[in-house]
PDB file of N, CA and C in Angstrom:
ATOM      1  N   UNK A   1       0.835  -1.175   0.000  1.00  0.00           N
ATOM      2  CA  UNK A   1       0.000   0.000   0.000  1.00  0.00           C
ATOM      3  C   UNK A   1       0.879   1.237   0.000  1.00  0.00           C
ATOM      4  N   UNK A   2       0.425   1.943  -0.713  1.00  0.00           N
ATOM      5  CA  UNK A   2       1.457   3.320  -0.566  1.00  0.00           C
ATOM      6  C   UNK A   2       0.651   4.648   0.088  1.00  0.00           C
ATOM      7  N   UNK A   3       1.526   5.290   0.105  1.00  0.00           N
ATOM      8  CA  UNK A   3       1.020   6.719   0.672  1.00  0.00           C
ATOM      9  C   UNK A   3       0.543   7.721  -0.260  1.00  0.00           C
ATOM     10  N   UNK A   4      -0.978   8.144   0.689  1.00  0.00           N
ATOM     11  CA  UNK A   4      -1.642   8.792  -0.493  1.00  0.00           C
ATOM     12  C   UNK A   4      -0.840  10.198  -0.506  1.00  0.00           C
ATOM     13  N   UNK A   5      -0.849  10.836  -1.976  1.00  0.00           N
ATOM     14  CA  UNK A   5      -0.120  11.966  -1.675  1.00  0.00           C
ATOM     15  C   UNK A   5      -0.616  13.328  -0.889  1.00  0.00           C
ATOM     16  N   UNK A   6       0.430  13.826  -0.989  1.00  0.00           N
ATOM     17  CA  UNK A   6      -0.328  15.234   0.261  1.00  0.00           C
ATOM     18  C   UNK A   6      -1.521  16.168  -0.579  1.00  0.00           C
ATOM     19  N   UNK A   7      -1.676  16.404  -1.847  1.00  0.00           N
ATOM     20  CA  UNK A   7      -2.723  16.988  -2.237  1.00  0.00           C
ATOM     21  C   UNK A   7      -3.788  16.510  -1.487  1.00  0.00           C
ATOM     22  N   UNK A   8      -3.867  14.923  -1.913  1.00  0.00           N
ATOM     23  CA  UNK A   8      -5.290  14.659  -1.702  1.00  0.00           C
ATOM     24  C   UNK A   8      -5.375  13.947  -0.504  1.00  0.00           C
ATOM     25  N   UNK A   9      -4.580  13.893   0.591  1.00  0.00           N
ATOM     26  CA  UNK A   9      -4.792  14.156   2.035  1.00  0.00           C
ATOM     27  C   UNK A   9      -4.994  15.769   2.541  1.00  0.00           C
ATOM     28  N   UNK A  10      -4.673  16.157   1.834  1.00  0.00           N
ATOM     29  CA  UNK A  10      -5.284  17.961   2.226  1.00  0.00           C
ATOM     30  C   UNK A  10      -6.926  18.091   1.991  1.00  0.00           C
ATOM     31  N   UNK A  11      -6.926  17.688   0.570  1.00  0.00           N
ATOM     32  CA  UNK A  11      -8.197  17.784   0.138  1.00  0.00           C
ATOM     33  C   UNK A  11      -9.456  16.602   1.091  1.00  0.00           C
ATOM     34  N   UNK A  12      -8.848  15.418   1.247  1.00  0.00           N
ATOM     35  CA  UNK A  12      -9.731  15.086   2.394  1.00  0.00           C
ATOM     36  C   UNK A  12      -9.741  15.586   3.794  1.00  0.00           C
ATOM     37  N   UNK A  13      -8.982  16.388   4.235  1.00  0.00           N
ATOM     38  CA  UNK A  13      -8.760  16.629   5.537  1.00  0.00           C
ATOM     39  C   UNK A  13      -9.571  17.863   5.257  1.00  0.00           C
ATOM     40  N   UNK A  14      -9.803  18.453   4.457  1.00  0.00           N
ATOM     41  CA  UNK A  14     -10.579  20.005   4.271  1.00  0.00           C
ATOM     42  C   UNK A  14     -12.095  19.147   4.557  1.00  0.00           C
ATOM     43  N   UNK A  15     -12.191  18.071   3.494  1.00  0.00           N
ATOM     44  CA  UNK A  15     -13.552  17.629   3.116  1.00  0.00           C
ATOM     45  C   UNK A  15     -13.862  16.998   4.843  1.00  0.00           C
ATOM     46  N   UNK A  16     -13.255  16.402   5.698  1.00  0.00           N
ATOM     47  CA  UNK A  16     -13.938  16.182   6.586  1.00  0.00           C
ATOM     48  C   UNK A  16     -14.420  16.990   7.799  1.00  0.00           C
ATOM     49  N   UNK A  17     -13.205  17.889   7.832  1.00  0.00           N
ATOM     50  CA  UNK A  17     -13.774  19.260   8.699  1.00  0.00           C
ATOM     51  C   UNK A  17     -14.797  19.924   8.096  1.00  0.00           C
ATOM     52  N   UNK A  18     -15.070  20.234   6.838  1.00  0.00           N
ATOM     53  CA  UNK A  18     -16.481  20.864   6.134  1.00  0.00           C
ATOM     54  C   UNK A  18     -17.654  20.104   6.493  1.00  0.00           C
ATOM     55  N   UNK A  19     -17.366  18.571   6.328  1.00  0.00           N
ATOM     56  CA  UNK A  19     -18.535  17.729   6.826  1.00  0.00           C
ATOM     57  C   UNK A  19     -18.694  18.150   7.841  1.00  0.00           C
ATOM     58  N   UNK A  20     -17.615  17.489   8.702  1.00  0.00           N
ATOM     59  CA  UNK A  20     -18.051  18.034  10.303  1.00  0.00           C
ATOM     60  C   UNK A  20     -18.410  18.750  10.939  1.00  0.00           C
ATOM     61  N   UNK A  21     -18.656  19.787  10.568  1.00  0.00           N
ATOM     62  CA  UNK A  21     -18.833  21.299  11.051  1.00  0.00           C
ATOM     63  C   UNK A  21     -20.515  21.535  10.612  1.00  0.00           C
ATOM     64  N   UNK A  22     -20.322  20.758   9.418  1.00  0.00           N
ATOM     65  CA  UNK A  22     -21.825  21.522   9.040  1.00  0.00           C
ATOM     66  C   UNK A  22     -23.035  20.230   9.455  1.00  0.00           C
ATOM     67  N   UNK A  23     -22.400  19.123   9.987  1.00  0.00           N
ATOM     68  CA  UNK A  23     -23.296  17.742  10.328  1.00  0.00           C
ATOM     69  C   UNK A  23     -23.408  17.904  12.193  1.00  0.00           C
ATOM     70  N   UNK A  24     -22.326  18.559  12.625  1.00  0.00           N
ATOM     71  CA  UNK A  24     -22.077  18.859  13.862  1.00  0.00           C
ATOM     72  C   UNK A  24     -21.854  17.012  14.517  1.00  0.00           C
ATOM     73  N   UNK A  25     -21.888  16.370  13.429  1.00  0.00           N
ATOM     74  CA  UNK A  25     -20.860  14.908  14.035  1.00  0.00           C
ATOM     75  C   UNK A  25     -19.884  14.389  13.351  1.00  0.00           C
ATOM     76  N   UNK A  26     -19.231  13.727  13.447  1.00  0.00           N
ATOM     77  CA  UNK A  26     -18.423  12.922  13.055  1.00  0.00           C
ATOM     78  C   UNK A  26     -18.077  11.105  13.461  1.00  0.00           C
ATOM     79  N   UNK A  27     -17.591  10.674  12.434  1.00  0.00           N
ATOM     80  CA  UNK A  27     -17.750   9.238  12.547  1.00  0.00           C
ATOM     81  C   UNK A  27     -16.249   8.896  13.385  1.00  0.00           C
ATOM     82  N   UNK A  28     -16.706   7.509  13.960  1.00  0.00           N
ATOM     83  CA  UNK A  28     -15.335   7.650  14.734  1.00  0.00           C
ATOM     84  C   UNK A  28     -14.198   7.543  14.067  1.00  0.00           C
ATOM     85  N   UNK A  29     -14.266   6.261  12.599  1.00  0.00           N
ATOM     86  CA  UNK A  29     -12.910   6.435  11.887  1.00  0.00           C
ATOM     87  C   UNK A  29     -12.262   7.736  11.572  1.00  0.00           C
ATOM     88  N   UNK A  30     -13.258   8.527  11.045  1.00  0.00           N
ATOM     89  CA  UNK A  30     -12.749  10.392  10.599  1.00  0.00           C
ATOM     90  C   UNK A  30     -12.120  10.766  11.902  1.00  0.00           C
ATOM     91  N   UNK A  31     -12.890  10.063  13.009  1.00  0.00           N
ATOM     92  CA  UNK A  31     -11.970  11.477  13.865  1.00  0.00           C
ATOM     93  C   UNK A  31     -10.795  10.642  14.203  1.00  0.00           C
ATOM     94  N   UNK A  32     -10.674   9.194  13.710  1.00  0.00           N
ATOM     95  CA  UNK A  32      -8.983   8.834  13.627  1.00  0.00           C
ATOM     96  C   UNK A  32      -8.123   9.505  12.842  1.00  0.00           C
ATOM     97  N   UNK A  33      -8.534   9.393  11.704  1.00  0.00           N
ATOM     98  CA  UNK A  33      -7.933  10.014  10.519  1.00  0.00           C
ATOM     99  C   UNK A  33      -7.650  11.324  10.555  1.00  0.00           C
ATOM    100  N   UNK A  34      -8.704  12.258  11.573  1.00  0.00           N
ATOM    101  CA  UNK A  34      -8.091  13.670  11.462  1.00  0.00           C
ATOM    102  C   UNK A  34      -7.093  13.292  12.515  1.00  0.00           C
ATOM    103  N   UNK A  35      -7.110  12.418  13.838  1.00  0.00           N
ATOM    104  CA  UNK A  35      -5.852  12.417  14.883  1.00  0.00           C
ATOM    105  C   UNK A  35      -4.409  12.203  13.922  1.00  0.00           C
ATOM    106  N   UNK A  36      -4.493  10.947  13.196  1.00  0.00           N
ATOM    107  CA  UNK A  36      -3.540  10.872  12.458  1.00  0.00           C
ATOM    108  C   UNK A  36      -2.892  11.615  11.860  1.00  0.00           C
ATOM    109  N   UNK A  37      -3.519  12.614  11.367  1.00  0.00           N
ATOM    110  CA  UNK A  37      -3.208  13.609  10.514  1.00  0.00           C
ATOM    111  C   UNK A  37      -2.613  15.083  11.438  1.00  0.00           C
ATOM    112  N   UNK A  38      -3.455  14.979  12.260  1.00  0.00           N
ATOM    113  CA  UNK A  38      -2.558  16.174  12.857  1.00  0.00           C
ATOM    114  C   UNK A  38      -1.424  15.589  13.640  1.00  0.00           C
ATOM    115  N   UNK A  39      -1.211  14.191  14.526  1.00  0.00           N
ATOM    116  CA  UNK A  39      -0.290  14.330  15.096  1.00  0.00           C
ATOM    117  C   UNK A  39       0.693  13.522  14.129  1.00  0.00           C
ATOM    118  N   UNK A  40       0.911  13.340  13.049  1.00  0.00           N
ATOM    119  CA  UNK A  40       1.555  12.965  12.118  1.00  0.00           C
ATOM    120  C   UNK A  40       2.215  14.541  11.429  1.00  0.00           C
ATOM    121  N   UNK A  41       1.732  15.537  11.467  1.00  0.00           N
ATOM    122  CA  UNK A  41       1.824  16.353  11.329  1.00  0.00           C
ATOM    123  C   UNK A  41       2.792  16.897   9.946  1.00  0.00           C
ATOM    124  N   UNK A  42       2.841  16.226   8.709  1.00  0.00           N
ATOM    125  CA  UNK A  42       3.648  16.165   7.668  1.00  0.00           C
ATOM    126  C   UNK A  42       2.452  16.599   6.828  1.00  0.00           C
ATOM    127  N   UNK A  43       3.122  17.407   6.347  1.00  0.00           N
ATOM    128  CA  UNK A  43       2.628  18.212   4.899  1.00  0.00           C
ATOM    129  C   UNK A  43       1.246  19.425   5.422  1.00  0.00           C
ATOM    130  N   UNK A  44       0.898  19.865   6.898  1.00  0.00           N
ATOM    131  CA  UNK A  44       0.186  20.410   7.236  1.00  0.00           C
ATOM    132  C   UNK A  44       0.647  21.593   7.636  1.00  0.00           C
ATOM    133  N   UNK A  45      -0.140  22.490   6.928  1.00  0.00           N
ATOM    134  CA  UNK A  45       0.243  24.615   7.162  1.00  0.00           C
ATOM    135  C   UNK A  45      -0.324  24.649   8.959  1.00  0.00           C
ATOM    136  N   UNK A  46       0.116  25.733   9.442  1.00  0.00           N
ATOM    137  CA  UNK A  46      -0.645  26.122  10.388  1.00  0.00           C
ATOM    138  C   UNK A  46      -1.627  26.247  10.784  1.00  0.00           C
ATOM    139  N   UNK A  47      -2.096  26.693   9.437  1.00  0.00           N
ATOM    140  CA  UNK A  47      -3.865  27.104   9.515  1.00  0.00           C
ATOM    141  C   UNK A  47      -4.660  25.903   8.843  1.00  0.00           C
ATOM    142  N   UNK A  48      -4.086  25.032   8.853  1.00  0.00           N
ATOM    143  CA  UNK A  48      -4.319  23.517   8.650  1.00  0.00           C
ATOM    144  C   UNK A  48      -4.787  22.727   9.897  1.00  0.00           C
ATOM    145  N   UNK A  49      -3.666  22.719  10.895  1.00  0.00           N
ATOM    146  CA  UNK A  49      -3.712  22.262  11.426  1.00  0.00           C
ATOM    147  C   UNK A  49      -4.525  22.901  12.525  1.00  0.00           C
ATOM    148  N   UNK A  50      -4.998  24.237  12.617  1.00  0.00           N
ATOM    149  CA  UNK A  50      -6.079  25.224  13.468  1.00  0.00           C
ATOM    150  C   UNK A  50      -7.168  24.547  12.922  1.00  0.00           C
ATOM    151  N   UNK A  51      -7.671  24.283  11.769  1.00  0.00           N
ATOM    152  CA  UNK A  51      -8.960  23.843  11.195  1.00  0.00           C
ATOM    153  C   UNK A  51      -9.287  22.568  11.491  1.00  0.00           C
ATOM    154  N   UNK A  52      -7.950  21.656  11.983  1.00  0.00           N
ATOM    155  CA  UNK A  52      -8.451  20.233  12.741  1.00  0.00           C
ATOM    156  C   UNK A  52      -9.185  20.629  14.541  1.00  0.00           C
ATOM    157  N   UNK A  53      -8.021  21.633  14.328  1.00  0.00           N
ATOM    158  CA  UNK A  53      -8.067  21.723  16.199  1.00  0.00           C
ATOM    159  C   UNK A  53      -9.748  22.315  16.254  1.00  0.00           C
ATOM    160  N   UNK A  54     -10.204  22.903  15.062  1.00  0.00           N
ATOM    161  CA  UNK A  54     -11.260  23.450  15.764  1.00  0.00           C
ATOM    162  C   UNK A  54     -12.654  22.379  15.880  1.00  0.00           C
ATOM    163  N   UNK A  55     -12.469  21.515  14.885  1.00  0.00           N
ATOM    164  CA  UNK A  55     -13.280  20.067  14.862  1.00  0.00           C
ATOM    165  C   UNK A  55     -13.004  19.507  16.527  1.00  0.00           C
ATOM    166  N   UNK A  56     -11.958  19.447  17.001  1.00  0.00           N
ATOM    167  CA  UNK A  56     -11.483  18.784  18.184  1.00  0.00           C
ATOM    168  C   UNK A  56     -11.747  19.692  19.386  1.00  0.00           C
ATOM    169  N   UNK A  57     -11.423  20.944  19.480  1.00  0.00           N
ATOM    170  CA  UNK A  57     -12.380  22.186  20.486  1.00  0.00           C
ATOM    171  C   UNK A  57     -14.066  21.827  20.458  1.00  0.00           C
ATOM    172  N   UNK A  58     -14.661  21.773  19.116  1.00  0.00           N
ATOM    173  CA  UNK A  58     -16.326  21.515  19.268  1.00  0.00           C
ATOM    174  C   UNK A  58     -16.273  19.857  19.951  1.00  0.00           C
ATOM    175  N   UNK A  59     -15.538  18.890  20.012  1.00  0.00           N
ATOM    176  CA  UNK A  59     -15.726  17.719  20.462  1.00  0.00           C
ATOM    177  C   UNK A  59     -16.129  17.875  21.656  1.00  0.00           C
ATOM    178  N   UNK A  60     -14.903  18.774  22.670  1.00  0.00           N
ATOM    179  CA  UNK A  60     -14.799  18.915  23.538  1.00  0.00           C
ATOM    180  C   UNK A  60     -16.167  19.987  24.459  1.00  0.00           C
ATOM    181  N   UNK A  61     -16.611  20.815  23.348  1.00  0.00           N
ATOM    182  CA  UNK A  61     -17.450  21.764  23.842  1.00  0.00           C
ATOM    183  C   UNK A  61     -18.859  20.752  23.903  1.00  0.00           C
ATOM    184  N   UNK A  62     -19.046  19.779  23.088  1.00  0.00           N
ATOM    185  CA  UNK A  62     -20.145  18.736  23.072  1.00  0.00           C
ATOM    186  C   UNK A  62     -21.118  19.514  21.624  1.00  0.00           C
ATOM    187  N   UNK A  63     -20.189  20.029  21.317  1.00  0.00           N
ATOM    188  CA  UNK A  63     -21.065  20.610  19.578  1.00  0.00           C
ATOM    189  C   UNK A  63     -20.592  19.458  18.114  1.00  0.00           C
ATOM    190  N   UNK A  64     -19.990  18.804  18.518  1.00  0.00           N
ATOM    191  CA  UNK A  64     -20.022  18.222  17.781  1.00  0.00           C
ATOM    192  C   UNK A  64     -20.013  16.708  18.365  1.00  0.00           C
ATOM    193  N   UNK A  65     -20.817  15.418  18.273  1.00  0.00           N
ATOM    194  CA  UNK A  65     -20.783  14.331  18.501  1.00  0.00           C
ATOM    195  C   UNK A  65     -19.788  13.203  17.858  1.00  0.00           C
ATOM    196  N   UNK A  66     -19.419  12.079  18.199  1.00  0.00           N
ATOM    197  CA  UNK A  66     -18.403  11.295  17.730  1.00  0.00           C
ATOM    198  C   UNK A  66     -19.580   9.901  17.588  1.00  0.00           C
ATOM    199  N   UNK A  67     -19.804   9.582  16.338  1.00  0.00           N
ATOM    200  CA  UNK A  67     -20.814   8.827  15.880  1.00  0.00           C
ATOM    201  C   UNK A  67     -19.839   7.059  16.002  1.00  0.00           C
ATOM    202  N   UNK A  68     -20.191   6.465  16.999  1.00  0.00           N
ATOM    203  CA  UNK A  68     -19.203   4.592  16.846  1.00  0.00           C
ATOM    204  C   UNK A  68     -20.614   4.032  16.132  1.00  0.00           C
ATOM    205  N   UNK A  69     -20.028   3.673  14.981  1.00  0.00           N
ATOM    206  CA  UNK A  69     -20.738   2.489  13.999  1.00  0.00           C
ATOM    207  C   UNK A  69     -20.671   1.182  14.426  1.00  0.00           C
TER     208      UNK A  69
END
């Protein structure tokens, strides 16, 4: 298996914070995948990595739910 490239780990990492924000949940794999992603922390801008944190601030505030399938 190889590594997907950083475009289109950007482009999903945009697409799941947009979900998330506007569904006010998230599934539990996504919110692996955003952990992964931020504390992997390769190929992510600053204001990249603010746009995970703010998915992870609403977790915490209880605005956004963590959906286990």
């Amino acid at each position: 298996m190889g590594q997907p490239s950083p475009g289109k780990t950007l482009a999903t990492m945009r697409s799941l914070v947009e979900s998330c924000l506007e569904s006010h949940s998230i599934t539990h794999q996504d919110y692996l995948t955003l952990s992964c992603m931020m504390l992997s922390g390769k190929g992510l801008s600053m204001e990249e990595y603010q746009e995970i944190n703010v998915v992870f601030d609403r977790i915490q505030l209880g605005r956004v739910r963590v959906i286990y399938r």
